[in-house]
C-alpha atoms as a PDB file:
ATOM      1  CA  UNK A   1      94.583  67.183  85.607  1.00  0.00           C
ATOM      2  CA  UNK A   2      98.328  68.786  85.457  1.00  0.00           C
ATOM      3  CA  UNK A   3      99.394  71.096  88.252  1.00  0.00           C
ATOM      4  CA  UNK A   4     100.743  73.458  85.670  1.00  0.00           C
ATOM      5  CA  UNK A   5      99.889  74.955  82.789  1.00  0.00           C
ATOM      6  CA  UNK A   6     102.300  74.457  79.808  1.00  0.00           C
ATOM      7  CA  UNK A   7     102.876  77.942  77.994  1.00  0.00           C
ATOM      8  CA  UNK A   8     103.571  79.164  73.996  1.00  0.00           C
ATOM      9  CA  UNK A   9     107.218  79.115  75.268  1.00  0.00           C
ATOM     10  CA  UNK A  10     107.539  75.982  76.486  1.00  0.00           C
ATOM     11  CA  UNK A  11     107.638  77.091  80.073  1.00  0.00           C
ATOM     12  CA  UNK A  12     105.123  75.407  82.915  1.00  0.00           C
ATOM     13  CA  UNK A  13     103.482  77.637  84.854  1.00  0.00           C
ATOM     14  CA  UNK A  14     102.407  76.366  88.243  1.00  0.00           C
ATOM     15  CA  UNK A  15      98.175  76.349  88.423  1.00  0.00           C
ATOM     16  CA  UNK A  16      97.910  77.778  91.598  1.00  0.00           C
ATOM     17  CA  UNK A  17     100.314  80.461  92.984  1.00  0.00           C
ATOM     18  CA  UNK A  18     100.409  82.710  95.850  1.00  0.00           C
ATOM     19  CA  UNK A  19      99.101  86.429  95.247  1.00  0.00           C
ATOM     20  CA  UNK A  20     100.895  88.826  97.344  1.00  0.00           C
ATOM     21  CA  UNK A  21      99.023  91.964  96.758  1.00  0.00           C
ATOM     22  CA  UNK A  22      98.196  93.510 100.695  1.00  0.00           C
ATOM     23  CA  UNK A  23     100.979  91.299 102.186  1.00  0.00           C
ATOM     24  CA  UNK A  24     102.255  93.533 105.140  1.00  0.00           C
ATOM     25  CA  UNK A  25     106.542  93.284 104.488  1.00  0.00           C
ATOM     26  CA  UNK A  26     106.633  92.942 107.673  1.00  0.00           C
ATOM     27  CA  UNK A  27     104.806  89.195 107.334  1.00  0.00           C
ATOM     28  CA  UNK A  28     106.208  88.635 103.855  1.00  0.00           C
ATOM     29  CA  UNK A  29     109.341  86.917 104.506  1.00  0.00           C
ATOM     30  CA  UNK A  30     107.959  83.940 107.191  1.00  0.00           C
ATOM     31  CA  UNK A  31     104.822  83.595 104.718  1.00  0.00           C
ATOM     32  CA  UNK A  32     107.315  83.268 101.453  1.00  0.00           C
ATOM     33  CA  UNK A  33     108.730  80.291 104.054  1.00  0.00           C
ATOM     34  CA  UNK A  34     105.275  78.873 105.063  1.00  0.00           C
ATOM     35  CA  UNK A  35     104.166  79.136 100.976  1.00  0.00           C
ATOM     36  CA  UNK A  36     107.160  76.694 100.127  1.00  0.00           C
ATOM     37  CA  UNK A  37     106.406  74.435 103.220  1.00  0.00           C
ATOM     38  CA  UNK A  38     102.834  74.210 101.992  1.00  0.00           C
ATOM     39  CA  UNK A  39     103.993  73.090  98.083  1.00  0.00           C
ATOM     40  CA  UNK A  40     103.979  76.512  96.895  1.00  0.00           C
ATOM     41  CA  UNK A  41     106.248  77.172  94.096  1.00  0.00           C
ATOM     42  CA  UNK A  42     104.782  80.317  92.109  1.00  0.00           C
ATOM     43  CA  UNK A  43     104.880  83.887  93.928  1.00  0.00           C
ATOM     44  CA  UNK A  44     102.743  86.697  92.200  1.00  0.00           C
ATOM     45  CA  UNK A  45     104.505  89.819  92.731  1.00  0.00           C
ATOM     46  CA  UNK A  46     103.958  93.085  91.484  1.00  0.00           C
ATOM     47  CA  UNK A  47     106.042  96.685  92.181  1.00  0.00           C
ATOM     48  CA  UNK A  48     102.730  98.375  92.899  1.00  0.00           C
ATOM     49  CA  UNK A  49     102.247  96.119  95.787  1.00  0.00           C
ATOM     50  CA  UNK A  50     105.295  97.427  97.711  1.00  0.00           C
ATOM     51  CA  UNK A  51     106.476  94.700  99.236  1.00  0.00           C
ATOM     52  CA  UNK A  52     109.063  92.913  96.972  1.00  0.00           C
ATOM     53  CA  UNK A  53     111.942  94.139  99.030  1.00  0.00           C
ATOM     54  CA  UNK A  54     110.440  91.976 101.979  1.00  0.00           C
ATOM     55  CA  UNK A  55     109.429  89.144  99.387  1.00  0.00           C
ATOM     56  CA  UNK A  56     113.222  88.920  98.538  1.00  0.00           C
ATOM     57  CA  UNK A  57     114.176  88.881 101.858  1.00  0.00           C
ATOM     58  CA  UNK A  58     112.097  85.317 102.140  1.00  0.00           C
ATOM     59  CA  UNK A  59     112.830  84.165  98.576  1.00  0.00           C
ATOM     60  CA  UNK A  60     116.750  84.648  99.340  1.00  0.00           C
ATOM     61  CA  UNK A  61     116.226  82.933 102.662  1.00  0.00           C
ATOM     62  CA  UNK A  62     114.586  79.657 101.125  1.00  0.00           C
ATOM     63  CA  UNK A  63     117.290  79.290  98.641  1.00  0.00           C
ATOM     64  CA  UNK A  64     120.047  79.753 100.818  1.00  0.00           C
ATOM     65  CA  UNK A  65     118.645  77.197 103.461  1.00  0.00           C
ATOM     66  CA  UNK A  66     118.377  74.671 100.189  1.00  0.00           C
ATOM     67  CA  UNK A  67     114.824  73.920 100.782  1.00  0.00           C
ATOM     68  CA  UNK A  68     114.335  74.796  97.448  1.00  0.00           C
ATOM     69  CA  UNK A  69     116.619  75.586  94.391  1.00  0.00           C
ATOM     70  CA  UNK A  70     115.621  79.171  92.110  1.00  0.00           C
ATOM     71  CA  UNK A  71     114.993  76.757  89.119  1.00  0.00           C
ATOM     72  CA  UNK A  72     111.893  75.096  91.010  1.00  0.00           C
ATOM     73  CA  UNK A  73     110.108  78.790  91.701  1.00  0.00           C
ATOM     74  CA  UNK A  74     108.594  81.062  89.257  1.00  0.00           C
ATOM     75  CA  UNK A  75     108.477  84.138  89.682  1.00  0.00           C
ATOM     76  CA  UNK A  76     105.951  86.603  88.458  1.00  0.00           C
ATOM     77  CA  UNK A  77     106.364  90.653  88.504  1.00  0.00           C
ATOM     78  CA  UNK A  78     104.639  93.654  86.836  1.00  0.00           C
ATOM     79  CA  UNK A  79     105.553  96.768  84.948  1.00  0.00           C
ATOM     80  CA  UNK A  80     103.721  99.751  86.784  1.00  0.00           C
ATOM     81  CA  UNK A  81     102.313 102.721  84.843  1.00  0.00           C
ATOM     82  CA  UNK A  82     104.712 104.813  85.381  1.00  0.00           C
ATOM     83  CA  UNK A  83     106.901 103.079  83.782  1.00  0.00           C
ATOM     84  CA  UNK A  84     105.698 102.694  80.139  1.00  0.00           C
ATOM     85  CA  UNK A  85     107.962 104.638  78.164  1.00  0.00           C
ATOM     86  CA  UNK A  86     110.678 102.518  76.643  1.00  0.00           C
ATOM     87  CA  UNK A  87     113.721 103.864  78.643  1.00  0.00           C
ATOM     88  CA  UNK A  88     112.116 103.272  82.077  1.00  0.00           C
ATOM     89  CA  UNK A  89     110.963  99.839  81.300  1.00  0.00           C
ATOM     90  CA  UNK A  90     114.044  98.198  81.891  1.00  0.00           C
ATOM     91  CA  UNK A  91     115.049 100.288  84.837  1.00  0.00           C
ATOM     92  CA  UNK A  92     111.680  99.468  86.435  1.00  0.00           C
ATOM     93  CA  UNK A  93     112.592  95.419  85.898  1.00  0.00           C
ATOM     94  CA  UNK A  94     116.221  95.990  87.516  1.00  0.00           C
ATOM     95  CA  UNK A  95     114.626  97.799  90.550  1.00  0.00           C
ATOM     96  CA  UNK A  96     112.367  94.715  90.776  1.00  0.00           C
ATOM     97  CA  UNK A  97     114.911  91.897  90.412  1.00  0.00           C
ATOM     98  CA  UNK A  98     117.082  93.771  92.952  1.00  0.00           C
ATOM     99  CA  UNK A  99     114.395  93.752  95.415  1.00  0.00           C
ATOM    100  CA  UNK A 100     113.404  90.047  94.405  1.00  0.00           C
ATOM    101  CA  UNK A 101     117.280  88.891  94.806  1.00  0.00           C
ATOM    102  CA  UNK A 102     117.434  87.060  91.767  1.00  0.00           C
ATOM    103  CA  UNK A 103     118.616  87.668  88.244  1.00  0.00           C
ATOM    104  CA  UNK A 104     115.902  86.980  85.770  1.00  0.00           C
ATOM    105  CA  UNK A 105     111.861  86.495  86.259  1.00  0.00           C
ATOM    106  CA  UNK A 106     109.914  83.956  84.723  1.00  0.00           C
ATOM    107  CA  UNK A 107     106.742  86.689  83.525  1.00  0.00           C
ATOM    108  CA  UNK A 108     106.416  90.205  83.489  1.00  0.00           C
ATOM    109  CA  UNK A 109     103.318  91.491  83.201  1.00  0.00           C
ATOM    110  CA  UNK A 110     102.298  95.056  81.985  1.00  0.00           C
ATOM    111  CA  UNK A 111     100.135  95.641  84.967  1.00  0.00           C
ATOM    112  CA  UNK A 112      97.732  98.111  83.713  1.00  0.00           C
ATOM    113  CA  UNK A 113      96.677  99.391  79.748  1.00  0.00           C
ATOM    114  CA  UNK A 114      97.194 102.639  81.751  1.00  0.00           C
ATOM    115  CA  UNK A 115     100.295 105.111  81.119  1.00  0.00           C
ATOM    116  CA  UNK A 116     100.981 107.512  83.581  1.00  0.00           C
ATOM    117  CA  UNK A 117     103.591 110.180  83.991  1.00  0.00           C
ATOM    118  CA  UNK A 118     106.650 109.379  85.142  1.00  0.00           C
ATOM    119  CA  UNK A 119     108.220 109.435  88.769  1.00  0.00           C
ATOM    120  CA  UNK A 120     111.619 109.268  89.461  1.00  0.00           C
ATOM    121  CA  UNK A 121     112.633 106.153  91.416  1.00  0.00           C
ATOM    122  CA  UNK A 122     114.238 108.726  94.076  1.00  0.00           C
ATOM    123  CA  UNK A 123     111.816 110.710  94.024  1.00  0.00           C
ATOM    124  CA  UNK A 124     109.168 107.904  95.083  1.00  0.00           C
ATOM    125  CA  UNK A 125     109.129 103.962  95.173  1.00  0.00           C
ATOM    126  CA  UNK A 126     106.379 102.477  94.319  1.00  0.00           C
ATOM    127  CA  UNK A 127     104.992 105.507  92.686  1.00  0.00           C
ATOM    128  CA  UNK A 128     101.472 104.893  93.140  1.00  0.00           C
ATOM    129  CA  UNK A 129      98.613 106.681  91.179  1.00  0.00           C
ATOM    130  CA  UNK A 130      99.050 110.046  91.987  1.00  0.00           C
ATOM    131  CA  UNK A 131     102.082 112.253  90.260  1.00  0.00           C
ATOM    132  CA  UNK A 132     102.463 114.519  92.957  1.00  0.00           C
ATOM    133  CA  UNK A 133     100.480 113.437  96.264  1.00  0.00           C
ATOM    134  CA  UNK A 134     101.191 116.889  98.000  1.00  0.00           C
ATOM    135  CA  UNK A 135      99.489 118.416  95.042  1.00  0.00           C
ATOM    136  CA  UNK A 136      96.547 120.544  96.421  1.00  0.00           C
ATOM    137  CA  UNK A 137      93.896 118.566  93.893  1.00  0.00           C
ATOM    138  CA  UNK A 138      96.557 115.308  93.323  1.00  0.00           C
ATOM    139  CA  UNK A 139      95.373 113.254  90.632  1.00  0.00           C
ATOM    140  CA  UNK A 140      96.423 110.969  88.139  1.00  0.00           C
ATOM    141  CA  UNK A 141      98.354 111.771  84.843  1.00  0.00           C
ATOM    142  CA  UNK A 142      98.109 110.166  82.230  1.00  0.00           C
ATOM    143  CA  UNK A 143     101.186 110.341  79.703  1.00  0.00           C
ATOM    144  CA  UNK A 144     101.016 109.574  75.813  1.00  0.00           C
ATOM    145  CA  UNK A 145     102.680 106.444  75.339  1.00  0.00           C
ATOM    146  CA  UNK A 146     101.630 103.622  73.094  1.00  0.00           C
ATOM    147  CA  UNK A 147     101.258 100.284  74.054  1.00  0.00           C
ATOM    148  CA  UNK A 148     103.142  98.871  71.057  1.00  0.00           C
ATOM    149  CA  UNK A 149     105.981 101.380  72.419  1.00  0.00           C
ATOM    150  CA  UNK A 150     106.174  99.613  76.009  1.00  0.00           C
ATOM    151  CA  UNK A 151     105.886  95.981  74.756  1.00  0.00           C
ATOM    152  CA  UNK A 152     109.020  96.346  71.995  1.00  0.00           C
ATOM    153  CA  UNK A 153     110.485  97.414  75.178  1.00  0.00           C
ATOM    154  CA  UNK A 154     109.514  94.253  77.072  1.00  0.00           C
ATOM    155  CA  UNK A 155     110.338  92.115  74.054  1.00  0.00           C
ATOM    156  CA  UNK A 156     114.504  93.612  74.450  1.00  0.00           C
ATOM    157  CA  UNK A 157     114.259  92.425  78.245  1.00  0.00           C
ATOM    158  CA  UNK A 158     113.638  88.827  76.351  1.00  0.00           C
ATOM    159  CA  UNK A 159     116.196  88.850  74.029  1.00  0.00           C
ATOM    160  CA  UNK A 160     118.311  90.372  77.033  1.00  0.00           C
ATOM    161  CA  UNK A 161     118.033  87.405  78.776  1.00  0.00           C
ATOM    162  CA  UNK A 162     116.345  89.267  82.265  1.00  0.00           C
ATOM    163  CA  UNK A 163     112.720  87.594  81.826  1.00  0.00           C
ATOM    164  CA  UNK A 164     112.152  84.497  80.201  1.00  0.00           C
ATOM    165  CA  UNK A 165     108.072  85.238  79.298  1.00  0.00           C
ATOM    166  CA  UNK A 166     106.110  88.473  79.040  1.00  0.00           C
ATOM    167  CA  UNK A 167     102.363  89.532  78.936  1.00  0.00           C
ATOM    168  CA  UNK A 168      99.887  91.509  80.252  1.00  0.00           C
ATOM    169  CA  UNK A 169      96.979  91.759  82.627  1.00  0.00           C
ATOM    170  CA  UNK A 170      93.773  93.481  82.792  1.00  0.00           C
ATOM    171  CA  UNK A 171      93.492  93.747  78.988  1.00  0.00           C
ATOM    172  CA  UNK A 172      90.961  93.007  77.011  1.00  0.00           C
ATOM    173  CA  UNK A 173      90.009  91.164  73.483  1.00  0.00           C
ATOM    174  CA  UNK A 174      91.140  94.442  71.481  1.00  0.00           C
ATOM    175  CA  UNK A 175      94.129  95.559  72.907  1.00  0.00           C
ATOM    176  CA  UNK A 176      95.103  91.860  72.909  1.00  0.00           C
ATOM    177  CA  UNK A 177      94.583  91.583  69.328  1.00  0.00           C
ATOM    178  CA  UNK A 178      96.292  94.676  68.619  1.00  0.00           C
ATOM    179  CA  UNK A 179      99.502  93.761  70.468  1.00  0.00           C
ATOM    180  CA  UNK A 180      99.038  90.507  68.298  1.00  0.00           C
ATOM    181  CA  UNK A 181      99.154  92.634  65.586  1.00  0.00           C
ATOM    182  CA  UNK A 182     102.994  93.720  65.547  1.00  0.00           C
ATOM    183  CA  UNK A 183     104.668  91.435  68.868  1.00  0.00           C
ATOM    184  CA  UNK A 184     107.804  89.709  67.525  1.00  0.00           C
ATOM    185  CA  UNK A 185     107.522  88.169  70.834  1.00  0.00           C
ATOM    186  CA  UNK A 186     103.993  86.594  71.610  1.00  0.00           C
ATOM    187  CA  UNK A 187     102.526  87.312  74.789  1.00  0.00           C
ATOM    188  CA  UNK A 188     102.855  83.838  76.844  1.00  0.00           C
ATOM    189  CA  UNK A 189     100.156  85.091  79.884  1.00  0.00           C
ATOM    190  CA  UNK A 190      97.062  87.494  80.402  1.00  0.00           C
ATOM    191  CA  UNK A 191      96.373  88.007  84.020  1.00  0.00           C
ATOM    192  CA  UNK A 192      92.848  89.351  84.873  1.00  0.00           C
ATOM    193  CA  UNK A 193      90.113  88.822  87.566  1.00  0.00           C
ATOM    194  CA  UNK A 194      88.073  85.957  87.219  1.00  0.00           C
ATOM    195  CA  UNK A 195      86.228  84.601  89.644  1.00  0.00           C
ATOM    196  CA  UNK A 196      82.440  82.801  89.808  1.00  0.00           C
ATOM    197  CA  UNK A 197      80.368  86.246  89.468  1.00  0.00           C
ATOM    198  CA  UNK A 198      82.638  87.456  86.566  1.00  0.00           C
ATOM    199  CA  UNK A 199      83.645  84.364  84.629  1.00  0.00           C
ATOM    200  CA  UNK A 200      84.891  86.370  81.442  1.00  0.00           C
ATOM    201  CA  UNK A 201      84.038  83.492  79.238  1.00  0.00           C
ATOM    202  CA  UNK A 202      84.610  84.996  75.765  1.00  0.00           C
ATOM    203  CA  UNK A 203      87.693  86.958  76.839  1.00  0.00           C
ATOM    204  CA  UNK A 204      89.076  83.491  78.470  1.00  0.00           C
ATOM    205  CA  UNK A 205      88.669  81.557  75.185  1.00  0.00           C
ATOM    206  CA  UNK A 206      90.119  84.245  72.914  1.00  0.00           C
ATOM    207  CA  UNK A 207      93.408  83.811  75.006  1.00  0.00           C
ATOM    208  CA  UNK A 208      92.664  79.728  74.754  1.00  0.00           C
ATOM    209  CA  UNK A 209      92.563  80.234  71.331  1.00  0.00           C
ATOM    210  CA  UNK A 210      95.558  82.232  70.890  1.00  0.00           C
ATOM    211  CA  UNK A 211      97.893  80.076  72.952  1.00  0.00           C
ATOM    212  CA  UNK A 212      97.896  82.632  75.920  1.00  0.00           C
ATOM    213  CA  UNK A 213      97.966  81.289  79.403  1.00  0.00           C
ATOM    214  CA  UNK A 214      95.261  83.013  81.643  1.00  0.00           C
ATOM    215  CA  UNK A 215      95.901  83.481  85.149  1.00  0.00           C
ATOM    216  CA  UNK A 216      92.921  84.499  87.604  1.00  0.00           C
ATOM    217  CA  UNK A 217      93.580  87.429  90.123  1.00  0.00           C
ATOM    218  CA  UNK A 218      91.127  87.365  93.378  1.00  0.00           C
ATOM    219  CA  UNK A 219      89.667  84.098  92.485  1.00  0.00           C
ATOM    220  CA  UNK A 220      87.798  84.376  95.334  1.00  0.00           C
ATOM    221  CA  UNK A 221      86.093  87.178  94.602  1.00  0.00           C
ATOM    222  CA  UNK A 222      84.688  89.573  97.379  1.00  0.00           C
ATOM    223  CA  UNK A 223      86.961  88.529 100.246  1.00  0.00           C
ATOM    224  CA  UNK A 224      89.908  90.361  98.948  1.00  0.00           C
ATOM    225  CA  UNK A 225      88.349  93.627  98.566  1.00  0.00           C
ATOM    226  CA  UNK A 226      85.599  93.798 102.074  1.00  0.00           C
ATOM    227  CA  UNK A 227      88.745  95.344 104.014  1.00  0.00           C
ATOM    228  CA  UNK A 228      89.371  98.103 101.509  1.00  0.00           C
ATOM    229  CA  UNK A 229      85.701  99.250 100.778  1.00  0.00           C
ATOM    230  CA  UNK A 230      85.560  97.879  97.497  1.00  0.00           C
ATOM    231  CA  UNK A 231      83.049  94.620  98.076  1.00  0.00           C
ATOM    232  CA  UNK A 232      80.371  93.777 100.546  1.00  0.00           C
ATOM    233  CA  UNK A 233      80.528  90.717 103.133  1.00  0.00           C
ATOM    234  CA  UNK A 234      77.370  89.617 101.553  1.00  0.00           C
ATOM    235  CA  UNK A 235      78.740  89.263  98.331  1.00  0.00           C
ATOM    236  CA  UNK A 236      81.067  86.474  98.798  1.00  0.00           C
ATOM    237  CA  UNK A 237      80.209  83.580  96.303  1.00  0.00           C
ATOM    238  CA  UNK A 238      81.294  80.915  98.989  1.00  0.00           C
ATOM    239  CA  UNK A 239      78.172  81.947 101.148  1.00  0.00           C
ATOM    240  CA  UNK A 240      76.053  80.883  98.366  1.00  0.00           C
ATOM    241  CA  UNK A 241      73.411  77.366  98.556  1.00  0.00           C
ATOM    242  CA  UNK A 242      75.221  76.160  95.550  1.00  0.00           C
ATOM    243  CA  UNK A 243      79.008  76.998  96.325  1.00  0.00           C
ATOM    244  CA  UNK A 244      78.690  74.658 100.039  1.00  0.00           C
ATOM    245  CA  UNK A 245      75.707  72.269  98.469  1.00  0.00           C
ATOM    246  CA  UNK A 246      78.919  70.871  95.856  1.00  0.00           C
ATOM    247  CA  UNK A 247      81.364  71.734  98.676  1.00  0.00           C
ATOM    248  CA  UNK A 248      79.438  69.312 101.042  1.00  0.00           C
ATOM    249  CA  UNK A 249      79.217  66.481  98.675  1.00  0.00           C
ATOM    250  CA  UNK A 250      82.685  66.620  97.822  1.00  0.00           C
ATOM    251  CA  UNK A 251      83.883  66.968 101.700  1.00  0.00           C
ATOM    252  CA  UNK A 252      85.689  70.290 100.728  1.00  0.00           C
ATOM    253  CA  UNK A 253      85.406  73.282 101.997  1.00  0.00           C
ATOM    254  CA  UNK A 254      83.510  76.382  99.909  1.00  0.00           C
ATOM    255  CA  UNK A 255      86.640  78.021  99.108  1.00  0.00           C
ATOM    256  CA  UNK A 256      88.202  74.671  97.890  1.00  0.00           C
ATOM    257  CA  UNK A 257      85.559  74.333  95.356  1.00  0.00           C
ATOM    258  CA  UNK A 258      85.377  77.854  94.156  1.00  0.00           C
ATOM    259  CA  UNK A 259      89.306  77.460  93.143  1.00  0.00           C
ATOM    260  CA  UNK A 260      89.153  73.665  91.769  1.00  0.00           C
ATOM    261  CA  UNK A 261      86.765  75.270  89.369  1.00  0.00           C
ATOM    262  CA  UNK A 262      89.000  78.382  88.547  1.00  0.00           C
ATOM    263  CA  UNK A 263      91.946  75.171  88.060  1.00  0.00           C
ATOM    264  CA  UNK A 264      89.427  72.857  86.194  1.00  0.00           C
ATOM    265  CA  UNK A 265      87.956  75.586  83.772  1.00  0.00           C
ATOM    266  CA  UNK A 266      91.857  75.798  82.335  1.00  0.00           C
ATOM    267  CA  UNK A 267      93.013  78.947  83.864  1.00  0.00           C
ATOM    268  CA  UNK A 268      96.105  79.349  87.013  1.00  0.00           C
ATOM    269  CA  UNK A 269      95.038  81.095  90.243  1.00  0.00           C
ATOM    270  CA  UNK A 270      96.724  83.205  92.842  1.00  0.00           C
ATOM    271  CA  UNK A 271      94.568  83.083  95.659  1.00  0.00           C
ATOM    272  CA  UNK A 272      96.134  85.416  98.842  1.00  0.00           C
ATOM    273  CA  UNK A 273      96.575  84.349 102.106  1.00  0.00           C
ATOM    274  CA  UNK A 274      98.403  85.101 105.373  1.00  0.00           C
ATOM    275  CA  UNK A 275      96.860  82.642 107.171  1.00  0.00           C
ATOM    276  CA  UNK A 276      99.625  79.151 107.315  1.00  0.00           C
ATOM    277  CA  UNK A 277      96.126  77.030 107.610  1.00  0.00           C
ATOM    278  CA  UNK A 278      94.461  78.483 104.388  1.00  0.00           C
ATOM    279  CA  UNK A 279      97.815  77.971 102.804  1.00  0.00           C
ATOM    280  CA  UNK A 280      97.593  74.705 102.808  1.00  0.00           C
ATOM    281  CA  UNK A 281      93.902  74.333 102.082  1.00  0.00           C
ATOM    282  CA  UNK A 282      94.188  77.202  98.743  1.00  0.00           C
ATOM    283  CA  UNK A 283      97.124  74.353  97.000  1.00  0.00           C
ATOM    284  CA  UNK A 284      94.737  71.174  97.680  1.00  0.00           C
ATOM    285  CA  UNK A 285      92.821  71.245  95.025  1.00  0.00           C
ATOM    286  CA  UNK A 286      94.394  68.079  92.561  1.00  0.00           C
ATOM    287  CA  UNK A 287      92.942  64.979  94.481  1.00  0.00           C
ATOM    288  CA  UNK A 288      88.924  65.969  93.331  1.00  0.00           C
ATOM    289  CA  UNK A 289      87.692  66.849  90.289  1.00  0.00           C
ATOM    290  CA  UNK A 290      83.822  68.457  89.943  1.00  0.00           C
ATOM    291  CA  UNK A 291      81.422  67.584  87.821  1.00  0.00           C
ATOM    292  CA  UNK A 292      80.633  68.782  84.114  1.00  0.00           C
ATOM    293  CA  UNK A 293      76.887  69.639  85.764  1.00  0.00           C
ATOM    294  CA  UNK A 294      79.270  71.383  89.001  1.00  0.00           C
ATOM    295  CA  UNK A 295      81.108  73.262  86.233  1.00  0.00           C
ATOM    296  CA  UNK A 296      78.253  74.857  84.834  1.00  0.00           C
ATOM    297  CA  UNK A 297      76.185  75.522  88.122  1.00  0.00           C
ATOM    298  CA  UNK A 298      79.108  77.620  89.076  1.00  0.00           C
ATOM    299  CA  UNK A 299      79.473  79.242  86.083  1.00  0.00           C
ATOM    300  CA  UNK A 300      75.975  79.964  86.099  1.00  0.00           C
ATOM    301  CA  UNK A 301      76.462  82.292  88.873  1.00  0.00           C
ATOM    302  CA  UNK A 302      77.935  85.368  87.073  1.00  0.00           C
ATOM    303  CA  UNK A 303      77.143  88.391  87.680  1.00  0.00           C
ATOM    304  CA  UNK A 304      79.477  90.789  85.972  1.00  0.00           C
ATOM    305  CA  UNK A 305      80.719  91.829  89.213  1.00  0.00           C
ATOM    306  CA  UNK A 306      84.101  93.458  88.633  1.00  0.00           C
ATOM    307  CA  UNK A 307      85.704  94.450  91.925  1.00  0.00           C
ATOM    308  CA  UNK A 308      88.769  96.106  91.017  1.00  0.00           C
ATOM    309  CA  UNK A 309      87.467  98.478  88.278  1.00  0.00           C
ATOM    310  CA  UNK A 310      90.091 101.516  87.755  1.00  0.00           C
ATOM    311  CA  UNK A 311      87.139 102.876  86.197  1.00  0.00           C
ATOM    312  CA  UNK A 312      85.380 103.166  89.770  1.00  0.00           C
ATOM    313  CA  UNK A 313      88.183 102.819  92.524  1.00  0.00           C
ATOM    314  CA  UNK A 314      90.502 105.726  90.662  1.00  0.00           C
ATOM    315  CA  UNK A 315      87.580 108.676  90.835  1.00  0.00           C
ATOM    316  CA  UNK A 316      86.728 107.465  94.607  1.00  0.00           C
ATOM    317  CA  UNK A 317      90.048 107.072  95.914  1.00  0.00           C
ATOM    318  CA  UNK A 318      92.534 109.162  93.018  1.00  0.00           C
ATOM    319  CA  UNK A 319      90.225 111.600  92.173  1.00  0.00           C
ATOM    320  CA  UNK A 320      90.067 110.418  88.250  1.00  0.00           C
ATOM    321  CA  UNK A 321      87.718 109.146  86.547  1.00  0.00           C
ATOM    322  CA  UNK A 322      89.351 106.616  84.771  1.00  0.00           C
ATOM    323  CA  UNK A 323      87.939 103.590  83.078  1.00  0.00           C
ATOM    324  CA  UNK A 324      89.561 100.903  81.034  1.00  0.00           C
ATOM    325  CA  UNK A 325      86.303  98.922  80.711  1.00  0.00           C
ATOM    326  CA  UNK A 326      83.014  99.799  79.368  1.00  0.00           C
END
């Protein structure tokens, strides 16, 4: 199968990429170096993640050695909630390109279907979920602004010539179809979590069947969320009798097979990884293919299990209760 997935535009997004929500900055620019050594030619970045800055640093450092040329990376960013009205969406993508180094992105994503009141770049960078963190009761605010509002506003940084495709992630079927409803510009990507115990099936083939890309945060599942009290070590699908029985007959490693099927099913990935050995190991995943029978024992093992739920992790750690999802 392709490497890349081809998009409404035209564009080919790489299939696997490299997430780099929780990078430390300080590690960002040597791993942005060790991701292009590996084969790695798609970064997932986002402002929330507050390290772009440092991601720059190592994306300006690769293209100035000539290892690799800006035209063979894509780039991927996202609009945070603060910035949904329509006059802070474009100076929330300059903030980001300065930090990235470069003058256009390939995607930007609305990150959330959540608008929040707005912070002043001076006043904080990234903003976060809270307003005002030195409130006595901080909490999040949520401000009045219409999705249909934010994306004309993403459409003008098309025509603009700052980001070649646009879309959204952690939306669902509805919202989706509503943007549908009025985009003169069609969303090219949804990004959402997708992994073996939440396969999203019917929200996957809407997007398949609307010529939108879908890219799969934590593909792994657990393992990016036991360090930050949002997952168990016991819920990791790669410790599972089926994940290491295919694993074994294929000579791959657990992980290995849990992301060839996240590649094989149609979707991109953007597994995350500071370690240079798992780099390597995440991006091999083109030389074996699994079986129609592998496919659907894997699939089989869904669970529902959403990990990064706004409606849970914003009332334990933001004091909100705030869900997106039923």
């Amino acid at each position: 199968m392709s490497s890349s997935l081809t998009l409404s535009t035209g564009d080919k997004l790489p299939s696997v990429g490299l997430g780099l929500w929780k990078v430390d900055p300080s590690e960002a620019p040597s791993l942005i170096q060790s991701a292009v050594d590996a084969g790695y030619r798609h970064f997932d970045c986002a402002c929330d993640y507050g390290n772009e800055d440092a991601v720059g640093e190592g994306l300006q450092a690769i293209f100035d050695s000539g290892a690799v040329s800006r035209s063979d990376v894509w780039l991927t960013s996202k609009l945070w909630n603060t910035y949904h009205a329509a006059e802070h969406v474009r100076p929330a993508l300059e903030r980001t390109l300065r930090d990235l180094r470069v003058d256009a992105l390939d995607l930007y994503l609305i990150h959330f279907p959540i608008a929040q009141q707005f912070v002043p770049f001076e006043t904080r960078y990234p903003p976060g979920w809270f307003t005002d963190p030195d409130a006595a009761e901080p909490k999040i605010e949520p401000a009045k602004v219409p999705i249909q509002e934010t994306w004309r506003a993403m459409e003008s940084l098309v025509r603009e010539g700052l980001v070649r495709n646009i879309g959204f992630s952690n939306f669902n079927c509805s919202l989706i179809r509503d943007v549908l409803s009025y985009a003169e510009i069609r969303p090219s990507v949804l990004q959402i979590e997708s992994h073996p115990y939440l396969t999203q099936e019917k929200l996957v083939r809407y997007c398949q069947q609307e010529d939108i890309a879908v890219t799969a945060f934590s593909p792994l599942g657990a393992p990016s969320y036991v360090g930050i009290g949002m997952a168990e070590k016991e819920e990791s699908v790669m410790n599972l009798p089926e994940i290491k029985a295919i694993a074994e007959s294929h000579g791959r490693s657990p992980a290995q097979v849990v992301l060839r099927w996240g590649v094989q099913r149609g979707t991109a990935i953007v597994p995350k990884t500071s370690k240079p050995e798992r780099l390597k190991e995440n991006i091999s995943l083109f030389d074996f293919e699994l079986t129609n029978q592998e496919m659907q024992t894997i699939a089989s093992l869904n669970r529902n299990r959403r990990f990064n739920d706004p409606g849970v992790f914003c009332e334990e750690a933001f004091n909100t209760f705030f869900p997106i999802y039923e």
